[in-house]
N, C-alpha and C. Protein backbone atom coordinates (compact mmCIF):
# COMPACT_ATOMS: atom_id res chain seq x y z
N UNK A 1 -85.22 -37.06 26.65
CA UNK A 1 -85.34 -38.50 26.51
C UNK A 1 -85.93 -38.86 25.13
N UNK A 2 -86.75 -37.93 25.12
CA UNK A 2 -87.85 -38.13 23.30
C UNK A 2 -86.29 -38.03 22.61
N UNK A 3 -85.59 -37.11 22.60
CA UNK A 3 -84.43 -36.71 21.22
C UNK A 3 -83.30 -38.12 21.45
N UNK A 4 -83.19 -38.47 22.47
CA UNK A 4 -82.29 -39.68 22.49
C UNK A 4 -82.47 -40.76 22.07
N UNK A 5 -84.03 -41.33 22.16
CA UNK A 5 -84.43 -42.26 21.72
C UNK A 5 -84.78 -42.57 19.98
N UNK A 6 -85.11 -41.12 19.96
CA UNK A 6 -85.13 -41.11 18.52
C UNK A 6 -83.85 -41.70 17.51
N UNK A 7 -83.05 -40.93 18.17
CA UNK A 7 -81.48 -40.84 17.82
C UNK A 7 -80.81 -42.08 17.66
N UNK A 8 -81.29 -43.09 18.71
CA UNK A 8 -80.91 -44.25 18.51
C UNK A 8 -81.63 -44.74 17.61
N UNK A 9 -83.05 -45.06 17.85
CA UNK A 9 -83.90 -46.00 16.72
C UNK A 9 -83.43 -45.43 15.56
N UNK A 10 -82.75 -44.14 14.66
CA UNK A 10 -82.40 -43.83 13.22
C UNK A 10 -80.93 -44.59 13.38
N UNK A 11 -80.23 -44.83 14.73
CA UNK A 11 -78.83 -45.35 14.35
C UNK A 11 -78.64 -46.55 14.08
N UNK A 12 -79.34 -47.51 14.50
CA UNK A 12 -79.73 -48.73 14.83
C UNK A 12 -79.54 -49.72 13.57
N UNK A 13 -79.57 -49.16 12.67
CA UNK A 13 -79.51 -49.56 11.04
C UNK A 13 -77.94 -49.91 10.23
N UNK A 14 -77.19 -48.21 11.28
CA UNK A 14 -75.71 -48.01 10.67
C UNK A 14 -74.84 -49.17 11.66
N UNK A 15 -75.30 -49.41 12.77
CA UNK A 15 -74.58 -49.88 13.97
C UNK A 15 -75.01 -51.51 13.96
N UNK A 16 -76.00 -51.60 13.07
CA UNK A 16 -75.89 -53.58 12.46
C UNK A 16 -74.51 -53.55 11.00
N UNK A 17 -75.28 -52.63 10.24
CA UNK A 17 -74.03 -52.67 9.42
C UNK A 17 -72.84 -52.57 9.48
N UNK A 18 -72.84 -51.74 10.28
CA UNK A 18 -70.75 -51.55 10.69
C UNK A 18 -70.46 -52.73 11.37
N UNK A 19 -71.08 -53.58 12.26
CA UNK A 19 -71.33 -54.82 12.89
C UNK A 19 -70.85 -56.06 11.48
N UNK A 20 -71.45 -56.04 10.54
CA UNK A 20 -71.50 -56.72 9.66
C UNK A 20 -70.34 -56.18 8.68
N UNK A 21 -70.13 -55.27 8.33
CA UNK A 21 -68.68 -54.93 7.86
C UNK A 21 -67.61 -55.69 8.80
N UNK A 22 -67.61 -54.79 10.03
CA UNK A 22 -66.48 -55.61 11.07
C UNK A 22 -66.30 -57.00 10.81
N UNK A 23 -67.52 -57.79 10.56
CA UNK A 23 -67.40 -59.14 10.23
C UNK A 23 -66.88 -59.71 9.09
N UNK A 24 -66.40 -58.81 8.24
CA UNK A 24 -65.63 -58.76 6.89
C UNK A 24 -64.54 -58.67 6.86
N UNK A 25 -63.78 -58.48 8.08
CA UNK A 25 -62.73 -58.12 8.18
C UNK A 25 -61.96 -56.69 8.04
N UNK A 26 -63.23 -55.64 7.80
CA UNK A 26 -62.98 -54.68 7.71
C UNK A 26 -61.97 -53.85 9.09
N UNK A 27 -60.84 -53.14 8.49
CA UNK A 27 -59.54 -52.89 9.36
C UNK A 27 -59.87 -51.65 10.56
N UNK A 28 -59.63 -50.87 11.48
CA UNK A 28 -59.69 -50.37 12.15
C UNK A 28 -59.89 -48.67 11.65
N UNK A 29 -58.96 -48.18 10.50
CA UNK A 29 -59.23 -47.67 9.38
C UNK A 29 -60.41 -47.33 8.67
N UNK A 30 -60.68 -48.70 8.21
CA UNK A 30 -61.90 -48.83 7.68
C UNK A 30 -62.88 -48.39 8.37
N UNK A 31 -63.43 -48.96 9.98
CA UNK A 31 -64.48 -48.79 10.70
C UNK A 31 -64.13 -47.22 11.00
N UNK A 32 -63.38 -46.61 10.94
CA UNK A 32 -63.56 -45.20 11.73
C UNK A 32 -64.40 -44.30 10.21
N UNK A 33 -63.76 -44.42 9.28
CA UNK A 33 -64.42 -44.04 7.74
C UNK A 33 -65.60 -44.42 7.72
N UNK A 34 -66.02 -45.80 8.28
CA UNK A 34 -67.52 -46.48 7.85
C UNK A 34 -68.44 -45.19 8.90
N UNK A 35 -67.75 -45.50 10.17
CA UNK A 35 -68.61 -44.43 11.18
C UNK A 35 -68.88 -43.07 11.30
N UNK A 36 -68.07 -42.40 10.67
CA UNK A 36 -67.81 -40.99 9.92
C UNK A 36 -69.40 -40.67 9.09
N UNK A 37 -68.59 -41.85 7.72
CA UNK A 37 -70.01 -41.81 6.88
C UNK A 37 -70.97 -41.86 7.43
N UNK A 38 -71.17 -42.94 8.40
CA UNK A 38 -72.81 -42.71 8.78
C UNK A 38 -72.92 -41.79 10.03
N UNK A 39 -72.39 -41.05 10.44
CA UNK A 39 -72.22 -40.03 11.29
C UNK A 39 -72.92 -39.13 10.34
N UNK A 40 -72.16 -38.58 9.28
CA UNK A 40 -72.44 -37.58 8.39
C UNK A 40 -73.65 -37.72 7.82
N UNK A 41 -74.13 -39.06 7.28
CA UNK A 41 -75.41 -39.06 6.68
C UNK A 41 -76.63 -39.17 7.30
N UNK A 42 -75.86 -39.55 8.40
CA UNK A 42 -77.56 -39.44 9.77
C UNK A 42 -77.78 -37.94 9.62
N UNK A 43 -76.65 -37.48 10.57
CA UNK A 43 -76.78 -35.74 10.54
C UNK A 43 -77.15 -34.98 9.27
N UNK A 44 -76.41 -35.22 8.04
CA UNK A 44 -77.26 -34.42 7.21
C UNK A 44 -78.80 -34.48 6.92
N UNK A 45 -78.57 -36.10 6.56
CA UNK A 45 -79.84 -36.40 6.05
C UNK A 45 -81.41 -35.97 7.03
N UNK A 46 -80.77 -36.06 8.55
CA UNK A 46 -81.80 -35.09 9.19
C UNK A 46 -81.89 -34.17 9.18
N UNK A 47 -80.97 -33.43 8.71
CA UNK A 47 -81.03 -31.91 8.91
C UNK A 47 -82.04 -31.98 7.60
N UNK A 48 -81.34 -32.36 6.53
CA UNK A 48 -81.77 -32.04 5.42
C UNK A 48 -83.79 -32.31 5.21
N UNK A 49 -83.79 -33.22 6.23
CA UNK A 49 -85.30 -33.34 6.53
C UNK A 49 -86.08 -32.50 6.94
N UNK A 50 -85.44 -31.80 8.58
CA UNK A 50 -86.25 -30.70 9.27
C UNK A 50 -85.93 -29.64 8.40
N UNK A 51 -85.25 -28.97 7.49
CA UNK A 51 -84.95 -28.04 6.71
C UNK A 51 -85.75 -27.73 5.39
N UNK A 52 -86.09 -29.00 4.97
CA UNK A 52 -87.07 -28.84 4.01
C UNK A 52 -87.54 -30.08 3.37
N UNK A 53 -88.00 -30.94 4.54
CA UNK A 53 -88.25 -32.47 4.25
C UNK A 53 -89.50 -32.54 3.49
N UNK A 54 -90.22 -31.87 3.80
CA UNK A 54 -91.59 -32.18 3.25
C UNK A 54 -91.87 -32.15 1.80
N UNK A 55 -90.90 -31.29 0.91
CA UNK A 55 -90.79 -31.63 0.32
C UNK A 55 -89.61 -32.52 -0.59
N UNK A 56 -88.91 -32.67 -0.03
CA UNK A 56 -87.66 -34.11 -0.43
C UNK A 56 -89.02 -35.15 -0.38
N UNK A 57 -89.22 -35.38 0.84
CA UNK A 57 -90.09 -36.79 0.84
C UNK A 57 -91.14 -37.00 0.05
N UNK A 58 -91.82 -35.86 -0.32
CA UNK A 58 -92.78 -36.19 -1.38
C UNK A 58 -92.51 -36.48 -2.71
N UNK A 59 -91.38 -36.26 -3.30
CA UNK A 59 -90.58 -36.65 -4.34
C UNK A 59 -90.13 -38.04 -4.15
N UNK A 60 -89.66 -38.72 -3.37
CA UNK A 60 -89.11 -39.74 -3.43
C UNK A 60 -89.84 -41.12 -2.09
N UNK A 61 -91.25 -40.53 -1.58
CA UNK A 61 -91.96 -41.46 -1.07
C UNK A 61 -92.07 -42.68 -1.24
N UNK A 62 -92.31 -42.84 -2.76
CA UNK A 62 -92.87 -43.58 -3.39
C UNK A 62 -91.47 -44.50 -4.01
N UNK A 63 -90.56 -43.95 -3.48
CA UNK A 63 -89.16 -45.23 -3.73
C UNK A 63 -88.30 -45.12 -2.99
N UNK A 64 -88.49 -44.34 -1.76
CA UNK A 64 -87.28 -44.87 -0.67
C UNK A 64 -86.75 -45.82 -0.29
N UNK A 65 -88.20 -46.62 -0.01
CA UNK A 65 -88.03 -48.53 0.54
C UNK A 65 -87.64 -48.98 -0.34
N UNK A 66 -87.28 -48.79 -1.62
CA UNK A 66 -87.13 -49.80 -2.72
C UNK A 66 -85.45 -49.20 -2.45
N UNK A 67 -85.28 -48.06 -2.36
CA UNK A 67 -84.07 -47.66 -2.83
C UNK A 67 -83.08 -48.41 -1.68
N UNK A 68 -83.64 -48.19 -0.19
CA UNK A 68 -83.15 -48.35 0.76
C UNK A 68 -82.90 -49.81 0.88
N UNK A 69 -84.03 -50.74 0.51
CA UNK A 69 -83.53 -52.28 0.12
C UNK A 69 -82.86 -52.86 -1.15
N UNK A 70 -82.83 -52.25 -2.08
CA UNK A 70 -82.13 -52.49 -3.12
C UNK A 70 -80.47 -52.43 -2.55
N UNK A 71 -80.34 -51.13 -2.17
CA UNK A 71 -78.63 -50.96 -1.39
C UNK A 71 -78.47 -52.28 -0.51
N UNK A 72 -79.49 -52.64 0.43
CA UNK A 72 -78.72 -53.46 1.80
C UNK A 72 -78.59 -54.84 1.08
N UNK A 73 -79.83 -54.93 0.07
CA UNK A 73 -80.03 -56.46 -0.51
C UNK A 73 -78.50 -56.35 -1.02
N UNK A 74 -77.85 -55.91 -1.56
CA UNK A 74 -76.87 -55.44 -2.80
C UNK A 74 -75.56 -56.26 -2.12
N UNK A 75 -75.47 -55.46 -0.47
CA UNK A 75 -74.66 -55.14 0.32
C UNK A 75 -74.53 -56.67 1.02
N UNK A 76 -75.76 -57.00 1.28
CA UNK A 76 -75.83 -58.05 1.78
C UNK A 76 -75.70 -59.48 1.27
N UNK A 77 -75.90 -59.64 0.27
CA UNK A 77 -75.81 -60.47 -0.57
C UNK A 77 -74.62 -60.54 -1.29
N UNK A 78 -73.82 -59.77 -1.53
CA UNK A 78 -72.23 -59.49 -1.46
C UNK A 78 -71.72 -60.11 -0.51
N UNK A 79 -72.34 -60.06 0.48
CA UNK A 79 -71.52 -60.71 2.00
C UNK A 79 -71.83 -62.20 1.80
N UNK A 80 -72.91 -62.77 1.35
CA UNK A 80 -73.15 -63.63 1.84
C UNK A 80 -72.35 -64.73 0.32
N UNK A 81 -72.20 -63.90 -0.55
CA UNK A 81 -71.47 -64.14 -1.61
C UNK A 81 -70.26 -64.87 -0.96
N UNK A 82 -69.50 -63.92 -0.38
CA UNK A 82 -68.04 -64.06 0.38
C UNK A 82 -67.88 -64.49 1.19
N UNK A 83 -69.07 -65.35 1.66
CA UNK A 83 -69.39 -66.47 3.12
C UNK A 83 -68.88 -67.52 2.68
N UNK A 84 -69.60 -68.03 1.07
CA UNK A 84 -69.34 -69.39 0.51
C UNK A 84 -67.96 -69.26 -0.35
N UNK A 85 -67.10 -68.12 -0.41
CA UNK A 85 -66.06 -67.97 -1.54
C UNK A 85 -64.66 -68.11 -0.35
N UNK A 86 -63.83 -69.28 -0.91
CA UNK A 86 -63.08 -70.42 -0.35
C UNK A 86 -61.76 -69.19 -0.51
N UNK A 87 -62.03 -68.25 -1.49
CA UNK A 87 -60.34 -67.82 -2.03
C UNK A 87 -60.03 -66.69 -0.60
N UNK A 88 -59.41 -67.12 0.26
CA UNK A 88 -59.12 -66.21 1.28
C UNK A 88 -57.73 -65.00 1.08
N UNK A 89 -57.13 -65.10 -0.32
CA UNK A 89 -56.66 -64.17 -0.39
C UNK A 89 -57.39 -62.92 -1.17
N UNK A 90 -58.25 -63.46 -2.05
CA UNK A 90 -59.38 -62.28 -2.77
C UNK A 90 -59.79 -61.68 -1.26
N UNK A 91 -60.26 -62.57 -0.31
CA UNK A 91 -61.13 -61.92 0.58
C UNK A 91 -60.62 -61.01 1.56
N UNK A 92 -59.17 -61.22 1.50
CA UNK A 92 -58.34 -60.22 2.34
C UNK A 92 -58.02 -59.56 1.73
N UNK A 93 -57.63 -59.38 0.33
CA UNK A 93 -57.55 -57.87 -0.71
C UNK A 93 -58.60 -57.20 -0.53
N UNK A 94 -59.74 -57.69 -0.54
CA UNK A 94 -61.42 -56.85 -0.74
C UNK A 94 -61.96 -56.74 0.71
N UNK A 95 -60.92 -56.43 1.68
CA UNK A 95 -61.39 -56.23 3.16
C UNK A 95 -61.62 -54.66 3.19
N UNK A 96 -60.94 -54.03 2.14
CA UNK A 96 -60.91 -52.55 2.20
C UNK A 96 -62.31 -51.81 2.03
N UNK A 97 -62.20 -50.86 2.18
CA UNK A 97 -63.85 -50.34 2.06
C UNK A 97 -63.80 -48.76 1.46
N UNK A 98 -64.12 -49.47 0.31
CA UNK A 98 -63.76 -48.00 -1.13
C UNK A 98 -65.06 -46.72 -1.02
N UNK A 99 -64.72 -45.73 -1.32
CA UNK A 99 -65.70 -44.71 -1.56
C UNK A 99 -67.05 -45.31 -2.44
N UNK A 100 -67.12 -46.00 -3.20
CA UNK A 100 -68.35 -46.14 -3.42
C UNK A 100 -69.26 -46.88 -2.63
N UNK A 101 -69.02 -48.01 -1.79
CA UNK A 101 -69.25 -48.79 -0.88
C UNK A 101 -69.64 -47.76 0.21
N UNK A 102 -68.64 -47.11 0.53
CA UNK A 102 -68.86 -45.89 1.84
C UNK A 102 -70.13 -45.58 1.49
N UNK A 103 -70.29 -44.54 0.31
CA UNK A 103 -71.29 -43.52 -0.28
C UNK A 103 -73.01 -44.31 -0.54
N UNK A 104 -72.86 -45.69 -0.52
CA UNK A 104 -73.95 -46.84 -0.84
C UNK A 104 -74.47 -46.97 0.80
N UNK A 105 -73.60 -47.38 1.77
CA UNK A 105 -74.03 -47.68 2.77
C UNK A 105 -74.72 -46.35 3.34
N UNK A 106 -73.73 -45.33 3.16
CA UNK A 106 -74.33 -44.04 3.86
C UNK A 106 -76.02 -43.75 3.19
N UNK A 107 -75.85 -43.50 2.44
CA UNK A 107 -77.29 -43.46 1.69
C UNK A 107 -78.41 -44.36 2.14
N UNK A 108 -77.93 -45.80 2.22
CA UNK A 108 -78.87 -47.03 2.56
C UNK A 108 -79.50 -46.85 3.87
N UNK A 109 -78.54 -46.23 5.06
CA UNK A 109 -79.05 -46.32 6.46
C UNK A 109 -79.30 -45.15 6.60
N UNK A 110 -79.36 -44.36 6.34
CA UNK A 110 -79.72 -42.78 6.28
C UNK A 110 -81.41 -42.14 5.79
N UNK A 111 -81.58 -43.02 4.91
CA UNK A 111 -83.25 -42.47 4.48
C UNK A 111 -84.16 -42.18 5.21
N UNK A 112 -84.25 -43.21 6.30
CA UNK A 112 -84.87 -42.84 7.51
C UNK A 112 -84.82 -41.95 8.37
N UNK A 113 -83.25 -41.23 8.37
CA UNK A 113 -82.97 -40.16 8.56
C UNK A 113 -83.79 -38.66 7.95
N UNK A 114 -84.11 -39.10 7.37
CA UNK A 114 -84.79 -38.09 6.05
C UNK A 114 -86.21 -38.14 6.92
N UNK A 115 -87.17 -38.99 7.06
CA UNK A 115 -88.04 -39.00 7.63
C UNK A 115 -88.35 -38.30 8.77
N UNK A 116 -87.54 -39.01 9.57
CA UNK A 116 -87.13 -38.01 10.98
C UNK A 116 -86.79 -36.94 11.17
N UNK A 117 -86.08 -36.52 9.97
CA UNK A 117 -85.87 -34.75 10.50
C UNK A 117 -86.69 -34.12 10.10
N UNK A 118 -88.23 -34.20 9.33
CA UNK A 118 -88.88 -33.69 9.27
C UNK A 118 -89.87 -33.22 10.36
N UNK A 119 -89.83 -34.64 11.32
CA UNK A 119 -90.51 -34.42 12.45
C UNK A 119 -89.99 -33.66 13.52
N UNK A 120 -88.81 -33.27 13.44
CA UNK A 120 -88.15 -32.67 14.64
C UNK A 120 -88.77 -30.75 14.51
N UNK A 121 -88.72 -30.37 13.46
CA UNK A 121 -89.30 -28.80 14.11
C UNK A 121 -90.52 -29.21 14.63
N UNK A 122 -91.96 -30.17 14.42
CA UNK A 122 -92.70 -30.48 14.90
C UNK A 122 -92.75 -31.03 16.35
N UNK A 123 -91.57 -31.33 16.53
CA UNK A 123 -91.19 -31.62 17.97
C UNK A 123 -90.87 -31.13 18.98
N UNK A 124 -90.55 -29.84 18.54
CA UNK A 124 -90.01 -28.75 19.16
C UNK A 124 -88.58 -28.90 19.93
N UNK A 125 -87.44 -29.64 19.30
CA UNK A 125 -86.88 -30.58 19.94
C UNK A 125 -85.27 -29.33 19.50
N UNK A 126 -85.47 -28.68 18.86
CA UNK A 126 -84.14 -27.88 18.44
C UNK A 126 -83.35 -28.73 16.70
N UNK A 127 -83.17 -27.82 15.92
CA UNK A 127 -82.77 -28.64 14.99
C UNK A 127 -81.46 -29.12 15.09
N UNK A 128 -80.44 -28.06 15.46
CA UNK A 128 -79.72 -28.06 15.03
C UNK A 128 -78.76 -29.12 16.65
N UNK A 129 -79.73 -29.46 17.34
CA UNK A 129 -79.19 -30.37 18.51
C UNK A 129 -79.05 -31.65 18.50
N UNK A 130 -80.96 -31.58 17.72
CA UNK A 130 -81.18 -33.06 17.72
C UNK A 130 -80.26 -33.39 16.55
N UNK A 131 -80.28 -32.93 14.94
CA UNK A 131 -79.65 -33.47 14.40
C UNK A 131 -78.08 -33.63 14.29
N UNK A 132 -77.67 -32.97 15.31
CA UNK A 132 -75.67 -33.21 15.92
C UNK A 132 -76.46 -34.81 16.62
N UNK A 133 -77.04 -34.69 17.79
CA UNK A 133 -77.27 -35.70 18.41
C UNK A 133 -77.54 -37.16 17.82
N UNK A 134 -78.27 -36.87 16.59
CA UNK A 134 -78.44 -38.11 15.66
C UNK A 134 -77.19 -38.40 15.03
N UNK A 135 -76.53 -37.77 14.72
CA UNK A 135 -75.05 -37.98 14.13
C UNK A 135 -73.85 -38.17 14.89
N UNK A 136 -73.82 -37.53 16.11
CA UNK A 136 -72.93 -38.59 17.05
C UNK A 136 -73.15 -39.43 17.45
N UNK A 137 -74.25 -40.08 17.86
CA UNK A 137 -74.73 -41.14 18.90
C UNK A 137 -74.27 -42.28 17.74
N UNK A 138 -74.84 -42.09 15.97
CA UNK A 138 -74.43 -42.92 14.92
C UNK A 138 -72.98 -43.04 15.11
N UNK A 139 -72.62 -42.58 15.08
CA UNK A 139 -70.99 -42.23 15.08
C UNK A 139 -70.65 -43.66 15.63
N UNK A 140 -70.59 -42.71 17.36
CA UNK A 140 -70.36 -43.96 18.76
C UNK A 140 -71.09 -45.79 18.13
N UNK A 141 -72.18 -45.82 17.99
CA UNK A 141 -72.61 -46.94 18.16
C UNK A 141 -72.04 -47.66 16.80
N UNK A 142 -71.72 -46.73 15.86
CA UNK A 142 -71.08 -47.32 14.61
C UNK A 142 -69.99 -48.25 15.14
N UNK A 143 -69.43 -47.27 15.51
CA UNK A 143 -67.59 -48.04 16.32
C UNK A 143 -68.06 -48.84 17.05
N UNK A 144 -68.90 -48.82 18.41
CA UNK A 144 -69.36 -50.01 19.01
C UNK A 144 -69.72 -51.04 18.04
N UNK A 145 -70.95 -51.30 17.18
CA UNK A 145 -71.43 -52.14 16.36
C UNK A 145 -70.01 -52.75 15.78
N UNK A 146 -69.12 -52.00 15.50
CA UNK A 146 -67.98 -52.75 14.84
C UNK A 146 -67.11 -53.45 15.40
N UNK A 147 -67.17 -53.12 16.61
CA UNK A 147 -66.05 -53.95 17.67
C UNK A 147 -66.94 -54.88 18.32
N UNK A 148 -68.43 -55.05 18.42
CA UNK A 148 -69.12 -56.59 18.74
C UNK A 148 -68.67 -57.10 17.50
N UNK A 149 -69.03 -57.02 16.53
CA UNK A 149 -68.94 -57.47 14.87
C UNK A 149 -68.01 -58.17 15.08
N UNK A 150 -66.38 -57.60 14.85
CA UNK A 150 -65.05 -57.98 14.80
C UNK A 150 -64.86 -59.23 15.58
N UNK A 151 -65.83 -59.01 17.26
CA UNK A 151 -65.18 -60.34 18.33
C UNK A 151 -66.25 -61.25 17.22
N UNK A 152 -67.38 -61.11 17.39
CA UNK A 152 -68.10 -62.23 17.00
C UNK A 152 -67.24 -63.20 15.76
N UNK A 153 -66.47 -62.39 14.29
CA UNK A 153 -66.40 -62.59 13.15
C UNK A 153 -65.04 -63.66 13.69
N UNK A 154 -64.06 -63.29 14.49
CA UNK A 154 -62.98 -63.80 15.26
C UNK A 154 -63.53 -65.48 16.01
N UNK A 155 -64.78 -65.10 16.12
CA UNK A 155 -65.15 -66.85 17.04
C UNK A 155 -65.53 -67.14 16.14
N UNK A 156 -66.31 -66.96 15.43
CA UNK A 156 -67.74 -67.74 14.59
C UNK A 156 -67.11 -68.04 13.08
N UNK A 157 -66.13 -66.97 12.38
CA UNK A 157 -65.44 -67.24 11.32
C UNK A 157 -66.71 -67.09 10.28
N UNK A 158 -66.72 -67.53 9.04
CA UNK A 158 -67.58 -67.21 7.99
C UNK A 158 -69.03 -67.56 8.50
N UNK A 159 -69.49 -68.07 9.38
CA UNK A 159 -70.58 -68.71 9.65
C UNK A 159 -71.65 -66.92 10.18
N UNK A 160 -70.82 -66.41 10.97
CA UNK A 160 -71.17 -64.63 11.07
C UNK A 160 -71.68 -64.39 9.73
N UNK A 161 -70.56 -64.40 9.03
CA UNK A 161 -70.55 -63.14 7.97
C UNK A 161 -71.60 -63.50 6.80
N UNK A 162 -71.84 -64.72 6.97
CA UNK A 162 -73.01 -65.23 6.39
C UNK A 162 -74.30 -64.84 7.03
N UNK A 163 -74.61 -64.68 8.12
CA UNK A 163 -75.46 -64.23 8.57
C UNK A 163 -75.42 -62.47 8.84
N UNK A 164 -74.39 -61.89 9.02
CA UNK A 164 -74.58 -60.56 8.54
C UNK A 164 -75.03 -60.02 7.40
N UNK A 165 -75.02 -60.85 6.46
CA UNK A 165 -75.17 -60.48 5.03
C UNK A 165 -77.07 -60.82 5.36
N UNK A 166 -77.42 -61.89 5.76
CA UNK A 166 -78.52 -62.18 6.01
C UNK A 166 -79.53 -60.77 6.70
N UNK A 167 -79.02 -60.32 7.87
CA UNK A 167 -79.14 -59.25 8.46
C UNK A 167 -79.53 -58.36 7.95
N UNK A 168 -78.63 -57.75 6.82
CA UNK A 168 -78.43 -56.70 5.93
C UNK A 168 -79.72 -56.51 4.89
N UNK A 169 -79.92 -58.02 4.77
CA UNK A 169 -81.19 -57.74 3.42
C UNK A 169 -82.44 -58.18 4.57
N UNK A 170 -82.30 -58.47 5.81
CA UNK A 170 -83.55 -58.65 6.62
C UNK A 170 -84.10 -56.85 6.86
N UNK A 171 -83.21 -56.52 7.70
CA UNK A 171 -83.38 -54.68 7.63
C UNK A 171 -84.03 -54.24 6.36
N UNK A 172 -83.13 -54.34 4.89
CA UNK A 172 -83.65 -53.96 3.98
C UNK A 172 -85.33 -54.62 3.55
N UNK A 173 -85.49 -55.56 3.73
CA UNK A 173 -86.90 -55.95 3.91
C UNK A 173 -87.65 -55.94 4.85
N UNK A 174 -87.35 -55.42 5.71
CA UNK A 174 -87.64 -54.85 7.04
C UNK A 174 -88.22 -53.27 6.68
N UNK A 175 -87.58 -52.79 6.07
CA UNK A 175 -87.68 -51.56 5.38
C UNK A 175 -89.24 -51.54 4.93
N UNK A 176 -88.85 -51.95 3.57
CA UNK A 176 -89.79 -52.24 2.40
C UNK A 176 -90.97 -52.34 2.65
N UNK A 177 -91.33 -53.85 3.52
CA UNK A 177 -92.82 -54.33 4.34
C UNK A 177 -92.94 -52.96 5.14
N UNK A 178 -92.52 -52.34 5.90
CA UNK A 178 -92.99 -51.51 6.29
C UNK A 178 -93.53 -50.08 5.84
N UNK A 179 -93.15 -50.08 4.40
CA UNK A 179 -93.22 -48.77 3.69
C UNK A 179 -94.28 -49.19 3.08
N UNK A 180 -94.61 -50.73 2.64
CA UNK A 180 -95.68 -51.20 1.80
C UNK A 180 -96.73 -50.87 2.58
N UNK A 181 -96.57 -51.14 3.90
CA UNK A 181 -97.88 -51.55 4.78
C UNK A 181 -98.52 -50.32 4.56
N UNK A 182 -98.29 -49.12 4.46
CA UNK A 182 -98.88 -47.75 5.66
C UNK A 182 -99.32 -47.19 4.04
């Protein structure tokens, strides 16, 4: 129950965003690639934690939150860009979701990942379980998050995607305050 819960609270990040992509109009295509990525970067990035986090994190402590809100602000504010932008054929060319975008998001919801897998040999929880487990469950809830996203973006129309973008830099400052605090 400890490894499941964990698993979710690190997914919880990728599965607003794919939510908020979906609300972009991002294609069916797209969401399986978006969920992949953050499949892959949960799982590595934990592994890469319990494997030798302690020191990754001490190198980059001191700018994760910045790094991690700089991406969503980026991400998000892009969206909210394309809330108020009238040209609906730009916005259906730029529904696609390019490798650098992929490689930004994966990174952005993943850091926390980094955190967490440090704690897992301390947990006694298995590495190589929990961090599959953190990377499928991302997976699943990715695709879920994207198919609430999609109905919502379908009723609500730009009025969503304006507030996904909102979302995006709330998390990312969500982040931040919390990295400041401790």
């Amino acid at each position: 129950m400890t490894l499941f819960l964990l698993a979710l609270g690190v997914a919880m990040d990728a599965t607003a965003v794919s939510g908020g992509m979906a609300i972009r109009g991002a294609r069916p295509p797209d969401i399986l690639k978006l969920a992949v990525t953050f499949g892959l970067f949960q799982f590595g990035m934990s592994l890469a934690g319990a494997l030798g986090g302690k020191v990754i994190l001490t190198r980059f402590a001191a700018v994760d939150h910045w790094i991690a809100f700089g991406l969503l602000a980026l991400v998000g504010g892009h969206m909210i860009y394309e809330a108020f932008s009238h040209d609906e054929e730009e916005r259906a060319a730029s529904t696609g979701i390019k490798l650098p975008m992929l490689m930004t998001l994966g990174v952005a919801t993943s850091i926390d990942a980094l955190a967490v897998g440090v704690t897992l040999p301390a947990l006694e929880l298995g590495v190589i379980l929990s961090t599959g487990l953190i990377g499928v469950l991302t997976f699943v809830l990715s695709v879920l998050g994207a198919w609430a996203g999609k109905r919502l973006g379908e009723r609500f129309g730009t009025s969503i995607e304006l507030l996904g973008g909102v979302v995006l830099i709330g998390i990312g400052l969500k982040t931040l305050v919390e990295h400041l605090n401790h």
